[in-house]
C-alpha atoms as a PDB file:
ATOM      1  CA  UNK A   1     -23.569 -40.751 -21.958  1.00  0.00           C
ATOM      2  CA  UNK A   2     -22.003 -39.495 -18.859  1.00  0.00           C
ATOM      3  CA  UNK A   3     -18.417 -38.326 -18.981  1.00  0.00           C
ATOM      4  CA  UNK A   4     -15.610 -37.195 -16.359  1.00  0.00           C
ATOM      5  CA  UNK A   5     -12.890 -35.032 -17.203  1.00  0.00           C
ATOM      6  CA  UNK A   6      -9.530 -34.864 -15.653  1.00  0.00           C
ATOM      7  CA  UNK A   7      -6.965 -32.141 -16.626  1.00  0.00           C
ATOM      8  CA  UNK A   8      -3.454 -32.077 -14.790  1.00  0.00           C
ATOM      9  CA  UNK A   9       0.206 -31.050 -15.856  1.00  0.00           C
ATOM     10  CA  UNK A  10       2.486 -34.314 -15.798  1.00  0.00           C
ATOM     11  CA  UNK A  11       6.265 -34.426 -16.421  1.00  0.00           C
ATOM     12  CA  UNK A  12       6.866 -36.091 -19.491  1.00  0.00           C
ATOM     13  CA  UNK A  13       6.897 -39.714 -19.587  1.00  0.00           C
ATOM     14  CA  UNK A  14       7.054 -40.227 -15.764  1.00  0.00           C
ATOM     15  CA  UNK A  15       3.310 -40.106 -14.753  1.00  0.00           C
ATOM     16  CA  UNK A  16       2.449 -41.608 -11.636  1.00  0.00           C
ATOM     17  CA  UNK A  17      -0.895 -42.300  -9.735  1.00  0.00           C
ATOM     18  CA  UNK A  18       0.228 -40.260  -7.115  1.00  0.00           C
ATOM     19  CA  UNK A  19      -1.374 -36.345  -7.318  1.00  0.00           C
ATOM     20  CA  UNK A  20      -2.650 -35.580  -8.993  1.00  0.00           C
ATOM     21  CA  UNK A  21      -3.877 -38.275 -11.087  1.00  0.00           C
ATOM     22  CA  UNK A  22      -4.445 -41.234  -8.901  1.00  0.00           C
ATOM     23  CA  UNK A  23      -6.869 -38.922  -6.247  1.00  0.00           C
ATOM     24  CA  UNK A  24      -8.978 -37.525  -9.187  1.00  0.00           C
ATOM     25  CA  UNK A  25      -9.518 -40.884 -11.283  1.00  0.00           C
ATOM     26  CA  UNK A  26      -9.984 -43.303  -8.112  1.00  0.00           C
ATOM     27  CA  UNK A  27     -13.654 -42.214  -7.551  1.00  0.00           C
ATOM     28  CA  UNK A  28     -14.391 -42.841 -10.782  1.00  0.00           C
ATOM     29  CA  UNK A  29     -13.646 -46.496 -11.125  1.00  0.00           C
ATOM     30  CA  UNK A  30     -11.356 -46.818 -13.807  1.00  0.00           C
ATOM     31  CA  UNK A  31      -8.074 -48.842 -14.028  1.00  0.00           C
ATOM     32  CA  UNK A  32      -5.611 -45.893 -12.990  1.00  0.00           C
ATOM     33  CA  UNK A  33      -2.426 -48.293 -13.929  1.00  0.00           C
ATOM     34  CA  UNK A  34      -3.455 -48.558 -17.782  1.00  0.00           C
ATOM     35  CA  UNK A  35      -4.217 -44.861 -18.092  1.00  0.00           C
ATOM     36  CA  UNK A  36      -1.008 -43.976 -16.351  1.00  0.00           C
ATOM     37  CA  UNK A  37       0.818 -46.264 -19.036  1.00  0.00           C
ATOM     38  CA  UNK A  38      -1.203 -44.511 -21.607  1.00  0.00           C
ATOM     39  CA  UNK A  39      -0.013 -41.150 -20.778  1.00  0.00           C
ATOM     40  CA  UNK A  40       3.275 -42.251 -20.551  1.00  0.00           C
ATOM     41  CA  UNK A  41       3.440 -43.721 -24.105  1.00  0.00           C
ATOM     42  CA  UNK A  42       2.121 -40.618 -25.194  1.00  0.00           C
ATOM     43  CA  UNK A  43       4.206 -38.221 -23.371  1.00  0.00           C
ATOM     44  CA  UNK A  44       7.497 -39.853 -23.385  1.00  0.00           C
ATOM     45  CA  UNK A  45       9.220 -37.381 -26.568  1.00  0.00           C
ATOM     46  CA  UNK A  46       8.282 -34.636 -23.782  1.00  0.00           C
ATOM     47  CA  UNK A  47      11.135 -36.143 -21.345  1.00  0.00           C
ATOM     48  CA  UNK A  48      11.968 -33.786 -18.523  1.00  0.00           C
ATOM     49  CA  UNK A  49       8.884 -31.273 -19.621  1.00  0.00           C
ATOM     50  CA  UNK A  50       5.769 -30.421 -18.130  1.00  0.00           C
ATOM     51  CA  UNK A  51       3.011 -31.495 -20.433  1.00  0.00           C
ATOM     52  CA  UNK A  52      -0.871 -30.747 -19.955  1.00  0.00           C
ATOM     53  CA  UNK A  53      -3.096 -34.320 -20.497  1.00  0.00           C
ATOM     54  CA  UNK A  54      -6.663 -34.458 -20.209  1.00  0.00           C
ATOM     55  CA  UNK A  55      -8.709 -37.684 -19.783  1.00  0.00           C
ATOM     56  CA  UNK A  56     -12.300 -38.051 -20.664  1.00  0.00           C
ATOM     57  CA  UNK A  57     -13.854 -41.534 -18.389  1.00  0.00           C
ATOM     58  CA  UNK A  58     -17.156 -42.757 -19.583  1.00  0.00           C
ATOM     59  CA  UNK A  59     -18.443 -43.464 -16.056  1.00  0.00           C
ATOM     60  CA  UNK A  60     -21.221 -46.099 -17.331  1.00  0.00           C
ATOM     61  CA  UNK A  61     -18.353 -47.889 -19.308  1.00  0.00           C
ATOM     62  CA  UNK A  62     -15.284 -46.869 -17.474  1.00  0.00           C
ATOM     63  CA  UNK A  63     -13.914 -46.141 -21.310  1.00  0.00           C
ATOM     64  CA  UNK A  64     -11.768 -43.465 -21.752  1.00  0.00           C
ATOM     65  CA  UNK A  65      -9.877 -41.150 -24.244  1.00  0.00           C
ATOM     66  CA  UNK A  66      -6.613 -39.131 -23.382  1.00  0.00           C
ATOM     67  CA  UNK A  67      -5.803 -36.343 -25.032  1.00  0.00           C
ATOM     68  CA  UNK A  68      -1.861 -34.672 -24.667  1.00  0.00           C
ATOM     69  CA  UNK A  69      -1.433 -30.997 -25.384  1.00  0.00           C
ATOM     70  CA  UNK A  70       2.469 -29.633 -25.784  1.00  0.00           C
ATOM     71  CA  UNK A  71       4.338 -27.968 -23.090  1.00  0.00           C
ATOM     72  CA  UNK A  72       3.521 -24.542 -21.742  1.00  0.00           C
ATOM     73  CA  UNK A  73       5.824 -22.111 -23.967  1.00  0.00           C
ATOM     74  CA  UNK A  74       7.823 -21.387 -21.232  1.00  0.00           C
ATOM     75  CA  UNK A  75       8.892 -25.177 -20.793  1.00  0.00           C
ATOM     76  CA  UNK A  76       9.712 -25.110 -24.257  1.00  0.00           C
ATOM     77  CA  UNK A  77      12.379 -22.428 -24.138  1.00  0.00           C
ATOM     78  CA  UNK A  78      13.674 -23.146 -20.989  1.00  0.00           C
ATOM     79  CA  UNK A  79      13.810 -27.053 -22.531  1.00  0.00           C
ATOM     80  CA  UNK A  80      15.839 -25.271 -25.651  1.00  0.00           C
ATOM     81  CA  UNK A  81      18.149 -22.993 -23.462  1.00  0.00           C
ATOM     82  CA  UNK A  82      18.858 -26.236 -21.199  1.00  0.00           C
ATOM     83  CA  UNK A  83      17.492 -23.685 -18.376  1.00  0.00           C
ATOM     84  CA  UNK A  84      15.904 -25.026 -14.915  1.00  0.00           C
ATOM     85  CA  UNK A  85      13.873 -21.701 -14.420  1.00  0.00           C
ATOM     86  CA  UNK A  86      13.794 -18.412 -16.106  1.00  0.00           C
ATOM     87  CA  UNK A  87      15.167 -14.965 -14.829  1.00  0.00           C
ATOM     88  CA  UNK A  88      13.659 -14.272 -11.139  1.00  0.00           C
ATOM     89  CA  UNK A  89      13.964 -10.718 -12.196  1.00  0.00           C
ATOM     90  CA  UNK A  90      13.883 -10.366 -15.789  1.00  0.00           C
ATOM     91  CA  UNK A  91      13.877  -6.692 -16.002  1.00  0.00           C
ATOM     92  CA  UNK A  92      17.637  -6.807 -15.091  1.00  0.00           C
ATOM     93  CA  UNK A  93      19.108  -9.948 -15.353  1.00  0.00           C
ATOM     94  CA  UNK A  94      19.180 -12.575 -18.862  1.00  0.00           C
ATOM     95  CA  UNK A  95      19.963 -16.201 -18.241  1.00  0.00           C
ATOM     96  CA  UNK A  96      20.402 -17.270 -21.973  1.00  0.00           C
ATOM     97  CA  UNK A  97      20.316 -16.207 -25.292  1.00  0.00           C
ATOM     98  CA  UNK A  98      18.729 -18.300 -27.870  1.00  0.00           C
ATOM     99  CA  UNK A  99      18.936 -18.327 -32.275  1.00  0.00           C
ATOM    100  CA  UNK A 100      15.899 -17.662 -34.276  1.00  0.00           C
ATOM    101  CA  UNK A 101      15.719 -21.168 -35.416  1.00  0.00           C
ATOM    102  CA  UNK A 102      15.012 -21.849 -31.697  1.00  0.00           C
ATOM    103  CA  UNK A 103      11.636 -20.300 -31.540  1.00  0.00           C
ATOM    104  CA  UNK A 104      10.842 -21.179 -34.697  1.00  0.00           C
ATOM    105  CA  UNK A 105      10.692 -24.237 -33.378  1.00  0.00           C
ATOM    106  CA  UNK A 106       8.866 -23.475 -30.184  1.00  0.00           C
ATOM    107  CA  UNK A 107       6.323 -21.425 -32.148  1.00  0.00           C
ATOM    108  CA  UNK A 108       5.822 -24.635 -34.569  1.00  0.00           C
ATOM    109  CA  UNK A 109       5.253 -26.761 -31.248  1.00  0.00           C
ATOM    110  CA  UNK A 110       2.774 -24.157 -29.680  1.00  0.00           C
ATOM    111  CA  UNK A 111       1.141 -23.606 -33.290  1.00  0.00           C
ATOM    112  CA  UNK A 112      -2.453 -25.217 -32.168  1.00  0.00           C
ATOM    113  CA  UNK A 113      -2.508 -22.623 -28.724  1.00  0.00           C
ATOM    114  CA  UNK A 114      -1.019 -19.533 -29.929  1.00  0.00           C
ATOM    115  CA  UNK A 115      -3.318 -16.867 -31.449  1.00  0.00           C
ATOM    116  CA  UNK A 116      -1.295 -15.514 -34.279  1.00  0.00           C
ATOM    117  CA  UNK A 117      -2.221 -16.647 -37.945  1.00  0.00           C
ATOM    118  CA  UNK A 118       0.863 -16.313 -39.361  1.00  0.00           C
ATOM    119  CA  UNK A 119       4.342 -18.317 -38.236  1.00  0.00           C
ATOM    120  CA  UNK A 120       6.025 -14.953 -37.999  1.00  0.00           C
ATOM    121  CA  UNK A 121       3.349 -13.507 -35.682  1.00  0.00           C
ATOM    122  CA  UNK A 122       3.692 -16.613 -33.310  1.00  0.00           C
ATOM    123  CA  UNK A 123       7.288 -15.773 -33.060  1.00  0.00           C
ATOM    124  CA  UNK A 124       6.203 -12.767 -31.706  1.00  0.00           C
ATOM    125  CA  UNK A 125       4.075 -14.234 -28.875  1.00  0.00           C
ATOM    126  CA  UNK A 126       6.937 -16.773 -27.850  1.00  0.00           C
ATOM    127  CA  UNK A 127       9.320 -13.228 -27.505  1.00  0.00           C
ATOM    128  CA  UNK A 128       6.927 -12.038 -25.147  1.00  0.00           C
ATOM    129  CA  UNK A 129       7.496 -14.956 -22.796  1.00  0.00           C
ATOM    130  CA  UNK A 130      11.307 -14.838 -23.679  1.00  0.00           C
ATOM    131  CA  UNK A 131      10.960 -10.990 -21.872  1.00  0.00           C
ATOM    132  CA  UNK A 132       9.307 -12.773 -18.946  1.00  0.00           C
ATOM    133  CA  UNK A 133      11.989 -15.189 -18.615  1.00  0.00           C
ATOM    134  CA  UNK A 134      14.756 -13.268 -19.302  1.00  0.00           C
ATOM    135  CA  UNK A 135      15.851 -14.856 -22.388  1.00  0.00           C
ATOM    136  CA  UNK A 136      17.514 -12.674 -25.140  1.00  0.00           C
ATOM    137  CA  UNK A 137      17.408 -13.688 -28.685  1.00  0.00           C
ATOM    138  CA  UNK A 138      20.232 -13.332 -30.961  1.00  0.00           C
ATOM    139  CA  UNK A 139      22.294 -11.465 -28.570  1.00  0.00           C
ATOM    140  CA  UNK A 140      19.451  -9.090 -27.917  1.00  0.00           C
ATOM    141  CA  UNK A 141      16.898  -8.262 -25.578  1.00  0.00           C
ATOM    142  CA  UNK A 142      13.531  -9.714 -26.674  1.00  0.00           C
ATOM    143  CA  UNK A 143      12.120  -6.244 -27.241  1.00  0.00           C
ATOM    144  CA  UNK A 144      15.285  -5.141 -29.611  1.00  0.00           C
ATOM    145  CA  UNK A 145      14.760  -8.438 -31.489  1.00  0.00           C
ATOM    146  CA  UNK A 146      11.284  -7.907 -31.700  1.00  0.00           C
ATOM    147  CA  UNK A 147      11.931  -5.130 -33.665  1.00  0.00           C
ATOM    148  CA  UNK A 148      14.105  -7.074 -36.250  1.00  0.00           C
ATOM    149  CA  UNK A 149      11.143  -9.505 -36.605  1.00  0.00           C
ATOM    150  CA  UNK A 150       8.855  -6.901 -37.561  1.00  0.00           C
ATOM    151  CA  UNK A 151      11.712  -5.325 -39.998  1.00  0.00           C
ATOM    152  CA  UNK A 152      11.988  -8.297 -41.741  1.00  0.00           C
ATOM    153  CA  UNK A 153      15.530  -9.586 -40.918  1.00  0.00           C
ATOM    154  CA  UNK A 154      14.801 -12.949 -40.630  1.00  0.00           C
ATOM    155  CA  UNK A 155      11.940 -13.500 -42.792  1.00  0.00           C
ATOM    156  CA  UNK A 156      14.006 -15.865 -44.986  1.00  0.00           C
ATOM    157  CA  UNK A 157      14.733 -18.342 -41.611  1.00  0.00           C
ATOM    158  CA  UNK A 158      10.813 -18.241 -40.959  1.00  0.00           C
ATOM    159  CA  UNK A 159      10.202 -18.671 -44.189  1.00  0.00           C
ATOM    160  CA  UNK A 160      11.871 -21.554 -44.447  1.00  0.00           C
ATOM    161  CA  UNK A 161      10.976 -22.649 -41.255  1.00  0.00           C
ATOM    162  CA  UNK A 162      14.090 -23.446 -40.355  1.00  0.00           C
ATOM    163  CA  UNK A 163      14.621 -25.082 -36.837  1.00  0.00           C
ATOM    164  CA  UNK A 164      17.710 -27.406 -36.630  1.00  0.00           C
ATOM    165  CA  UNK A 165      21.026 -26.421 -35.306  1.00  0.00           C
ATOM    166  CA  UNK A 166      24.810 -26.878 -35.627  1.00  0.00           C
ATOM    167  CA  UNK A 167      26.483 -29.216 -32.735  1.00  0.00           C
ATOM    168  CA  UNK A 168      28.744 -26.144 -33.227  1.00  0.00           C
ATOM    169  CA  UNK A 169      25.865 -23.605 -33.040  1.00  0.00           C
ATOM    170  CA  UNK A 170      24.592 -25.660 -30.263  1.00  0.00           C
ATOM    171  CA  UNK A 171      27.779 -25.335 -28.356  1.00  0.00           C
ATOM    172  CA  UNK A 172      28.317 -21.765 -28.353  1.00  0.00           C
ATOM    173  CA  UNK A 173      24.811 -21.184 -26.802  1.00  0.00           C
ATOM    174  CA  UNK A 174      25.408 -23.715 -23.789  1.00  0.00           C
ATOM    175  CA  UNK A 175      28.781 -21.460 -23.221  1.00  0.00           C
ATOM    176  CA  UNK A 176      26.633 -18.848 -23.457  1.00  0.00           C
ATOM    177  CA  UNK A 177      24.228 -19.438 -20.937  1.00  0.00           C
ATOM    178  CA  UNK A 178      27.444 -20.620 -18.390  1.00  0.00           C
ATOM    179  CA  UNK A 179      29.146 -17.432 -18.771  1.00  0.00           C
ATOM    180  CA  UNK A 180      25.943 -15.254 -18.429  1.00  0.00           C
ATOM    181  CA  UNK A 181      24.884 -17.908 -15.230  1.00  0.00           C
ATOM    182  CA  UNK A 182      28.847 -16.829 -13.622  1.00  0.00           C
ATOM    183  CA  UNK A 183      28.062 -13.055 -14.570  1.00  0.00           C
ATOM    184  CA  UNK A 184      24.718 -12.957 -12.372  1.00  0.00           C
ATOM    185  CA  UNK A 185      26.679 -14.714  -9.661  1.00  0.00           C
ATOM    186  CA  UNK A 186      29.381 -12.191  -9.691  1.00  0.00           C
ATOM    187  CA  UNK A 187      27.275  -9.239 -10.405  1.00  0.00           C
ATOM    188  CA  UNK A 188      24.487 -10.675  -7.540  1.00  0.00           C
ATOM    189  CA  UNK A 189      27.368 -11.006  -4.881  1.00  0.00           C
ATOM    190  CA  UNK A 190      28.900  -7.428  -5.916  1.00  0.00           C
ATOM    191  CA  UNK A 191      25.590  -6.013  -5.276  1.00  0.00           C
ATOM    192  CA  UNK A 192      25.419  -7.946  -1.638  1.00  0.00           C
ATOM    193  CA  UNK A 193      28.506  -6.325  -0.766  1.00  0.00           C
ATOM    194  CA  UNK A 194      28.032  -2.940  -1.524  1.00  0.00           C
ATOM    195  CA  UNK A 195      24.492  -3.346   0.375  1.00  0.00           C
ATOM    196  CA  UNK A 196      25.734  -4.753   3.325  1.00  0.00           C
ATOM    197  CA  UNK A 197      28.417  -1.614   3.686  1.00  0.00           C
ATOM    198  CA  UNK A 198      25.598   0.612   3.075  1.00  0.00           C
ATOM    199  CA  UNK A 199      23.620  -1.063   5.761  1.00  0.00           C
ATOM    200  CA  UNK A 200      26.534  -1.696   8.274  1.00  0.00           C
ATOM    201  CA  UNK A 201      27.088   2.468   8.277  1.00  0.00           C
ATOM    202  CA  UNK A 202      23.459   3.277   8.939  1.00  0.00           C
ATOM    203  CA  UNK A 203      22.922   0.493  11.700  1.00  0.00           C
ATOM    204  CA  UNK A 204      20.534   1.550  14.305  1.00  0.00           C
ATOM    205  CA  UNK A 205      18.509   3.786  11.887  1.00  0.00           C
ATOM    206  CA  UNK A 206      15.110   2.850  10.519  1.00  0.00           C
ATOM    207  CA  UNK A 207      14.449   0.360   7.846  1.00  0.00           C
ATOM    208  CA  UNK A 208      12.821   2.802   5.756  1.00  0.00           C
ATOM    209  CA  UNK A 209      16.025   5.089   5.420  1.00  0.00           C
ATOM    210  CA  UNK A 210      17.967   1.834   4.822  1.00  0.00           C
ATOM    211  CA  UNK A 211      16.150   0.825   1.865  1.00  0.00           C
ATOM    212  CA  UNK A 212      15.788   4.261   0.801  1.00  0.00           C
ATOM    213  CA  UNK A 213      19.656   4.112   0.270  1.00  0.00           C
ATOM    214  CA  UNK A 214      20.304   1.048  -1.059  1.00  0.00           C
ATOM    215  CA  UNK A 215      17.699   1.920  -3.803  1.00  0.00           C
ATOM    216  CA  UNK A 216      19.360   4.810  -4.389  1.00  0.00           C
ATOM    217  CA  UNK A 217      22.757   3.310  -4.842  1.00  0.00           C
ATOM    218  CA  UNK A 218      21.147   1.103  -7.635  1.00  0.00           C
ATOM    219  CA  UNK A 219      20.737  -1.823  -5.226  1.00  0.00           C
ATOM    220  CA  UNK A 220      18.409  -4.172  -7.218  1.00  0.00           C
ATOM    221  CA  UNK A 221      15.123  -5.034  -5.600  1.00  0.00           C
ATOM    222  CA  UNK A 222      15.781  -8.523  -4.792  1.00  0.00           C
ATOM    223  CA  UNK A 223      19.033  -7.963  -3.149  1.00  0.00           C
ATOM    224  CA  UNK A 224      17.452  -5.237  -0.938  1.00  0.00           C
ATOM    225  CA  UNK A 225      14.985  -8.156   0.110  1.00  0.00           C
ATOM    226  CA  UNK A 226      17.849 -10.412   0.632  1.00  0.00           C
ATOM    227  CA  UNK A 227      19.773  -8.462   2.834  1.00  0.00           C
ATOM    228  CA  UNK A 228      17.214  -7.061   4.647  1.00  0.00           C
ATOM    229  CA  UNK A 229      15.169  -9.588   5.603  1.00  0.00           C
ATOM    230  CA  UNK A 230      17.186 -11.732   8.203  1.00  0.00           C
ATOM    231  CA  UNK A 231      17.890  -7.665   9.759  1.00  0.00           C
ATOM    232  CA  UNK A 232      16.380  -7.402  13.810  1.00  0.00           C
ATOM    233  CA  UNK A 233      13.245  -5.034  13.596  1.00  0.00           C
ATOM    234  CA  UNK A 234      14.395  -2.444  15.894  1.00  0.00           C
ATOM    235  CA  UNK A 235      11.992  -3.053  19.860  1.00  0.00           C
ATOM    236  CA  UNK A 236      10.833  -5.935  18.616  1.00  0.00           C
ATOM    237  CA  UNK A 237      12.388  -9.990  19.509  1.00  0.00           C
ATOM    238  CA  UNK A 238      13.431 -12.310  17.107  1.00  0.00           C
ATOM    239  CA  UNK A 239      11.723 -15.096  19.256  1.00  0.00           C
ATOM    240  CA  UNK A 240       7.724 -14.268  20.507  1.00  0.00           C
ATOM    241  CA  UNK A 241       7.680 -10.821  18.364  1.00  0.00           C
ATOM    242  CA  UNK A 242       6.800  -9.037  21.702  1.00  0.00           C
ATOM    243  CA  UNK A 243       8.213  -5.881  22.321  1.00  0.00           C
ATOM    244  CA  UNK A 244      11.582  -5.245  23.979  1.00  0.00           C
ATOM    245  CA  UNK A 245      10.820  -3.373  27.506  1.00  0.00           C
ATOM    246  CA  UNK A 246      13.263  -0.220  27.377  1.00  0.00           C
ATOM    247  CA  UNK A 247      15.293  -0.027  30.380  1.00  0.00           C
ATOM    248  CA  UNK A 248      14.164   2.758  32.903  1.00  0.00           C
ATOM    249  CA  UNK A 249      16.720   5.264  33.544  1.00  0.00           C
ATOM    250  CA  UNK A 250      17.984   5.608  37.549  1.00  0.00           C
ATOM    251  CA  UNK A 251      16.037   8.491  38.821  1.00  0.00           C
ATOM    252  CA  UNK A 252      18.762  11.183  39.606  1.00  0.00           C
END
């Protein structure tokens, strides 16, 4: 028996035969409308979240079988922390900060994919993608609440397995994530300011020295991109990139 196989990341619910379903399954004859409905029966609890589908076609029979895996972890927290996208530097800056019950329950989801053998070692796998996103736990950086996983301190909430939350709970870590949203605005748009005095009192000297100094004033990365990249490279056009001819001096 010949068989096809089709793998694609669909948002929950709202598959479409547009890419990249409909281009993959068309050459092989099946009836792309019913499969769509299909996945979208099975996926609709993942509303608003990615979710990996594979479909096996029978191409002698046109059969098929779909299989739905969960959400990456990622979509899973940023699903919990009512997040659009994770830190884009999370070395520096935390978007939200999310309970222990919270990736208990993400762990629980992800329990098929992840490699630990335990619940509690699971949790430990989600933290590492919480440190990728910039998500704290419990008011703490993932690596500091790392540490109270291994220590024990909340053995008795993944013991329990313990995953629902307060509306009042639920509330405070929605404030949360506004307040620590406003901070990276404020802190992001202190950071442009001081840059762009830095750079404003070495104009005319090369970009090199430039980034030297904002780096050394504590300028993050990203900002140094920000504010440098719209900056004239000295000789050179903003239109064409040719060079700028240097204007002869008057022979005396």
């Amino acid at each position: 028996m010949a068989t096809e196989t089709v793998e694609a990341l669909v948002e929950g619910g709202k598959a479409t035969a547009a890419p990249p379903l409909g281009p993959a399954l068309g050459p092989l004859g099946v009836n792309i409308g019913q499969i769509i409905n299909s996945i979208n029966d099975k996926t609709g609890s993942f509303k608003g979240l990615q979710v990996p589908v594979k479909i096996e076609v029978n191409t002698e029979s046109k059969e098929f079988t779909i299989s739905v895996g969960t959400p990456p972890a990622s979509e899973l927290l940023k699903n919990e922390a009512n997040l659009k996208k994770g830190s884009a530097n999370p070395k520096e800056e935390m978007v939200a900060d999310l309970k222990i019950e919270q990736l208990i329950k993400v762990a629980k989801m992800k329990e098929d994919s992840l490699l630990g053998k335990s619940l509690k070692e699971k949790i430990k796998e989600v933290l590492g993608t919480c440190r990728s996103m910039g998500v704290m736990v419990e008011g703490k950086r993932p690596a500091e609440t790392l540490k109270d996983v291994i220590a024990g301190k909340y053995d008795k909430e993944i013991k329990e397995e313990k995953t629902e939350l307060t509306a009042e709970e639920l509330k405070e870590i929605e404030e949360e994530r506004k307040r620590m949203a406003k901070e990276i605005e404020e802190q992001r748009a202190e950071y442009t300011e001081q840059a762009e005095s830095i750079m404003a009192k070495l104009k005319g000297k090369p970009d090199g020295i430039i980034e030297n100094r904002l780096e050394d004033a504590g300028i993050p990365t990203m900002i140094i991109k920000e504010v440098m990249k719209d900056e004239p490279i000295e000789g050179v056009q903003a239109e064409g990139m040719k060079e700028v001819p240097k204007e002869e001096e008057p022979e005396a």
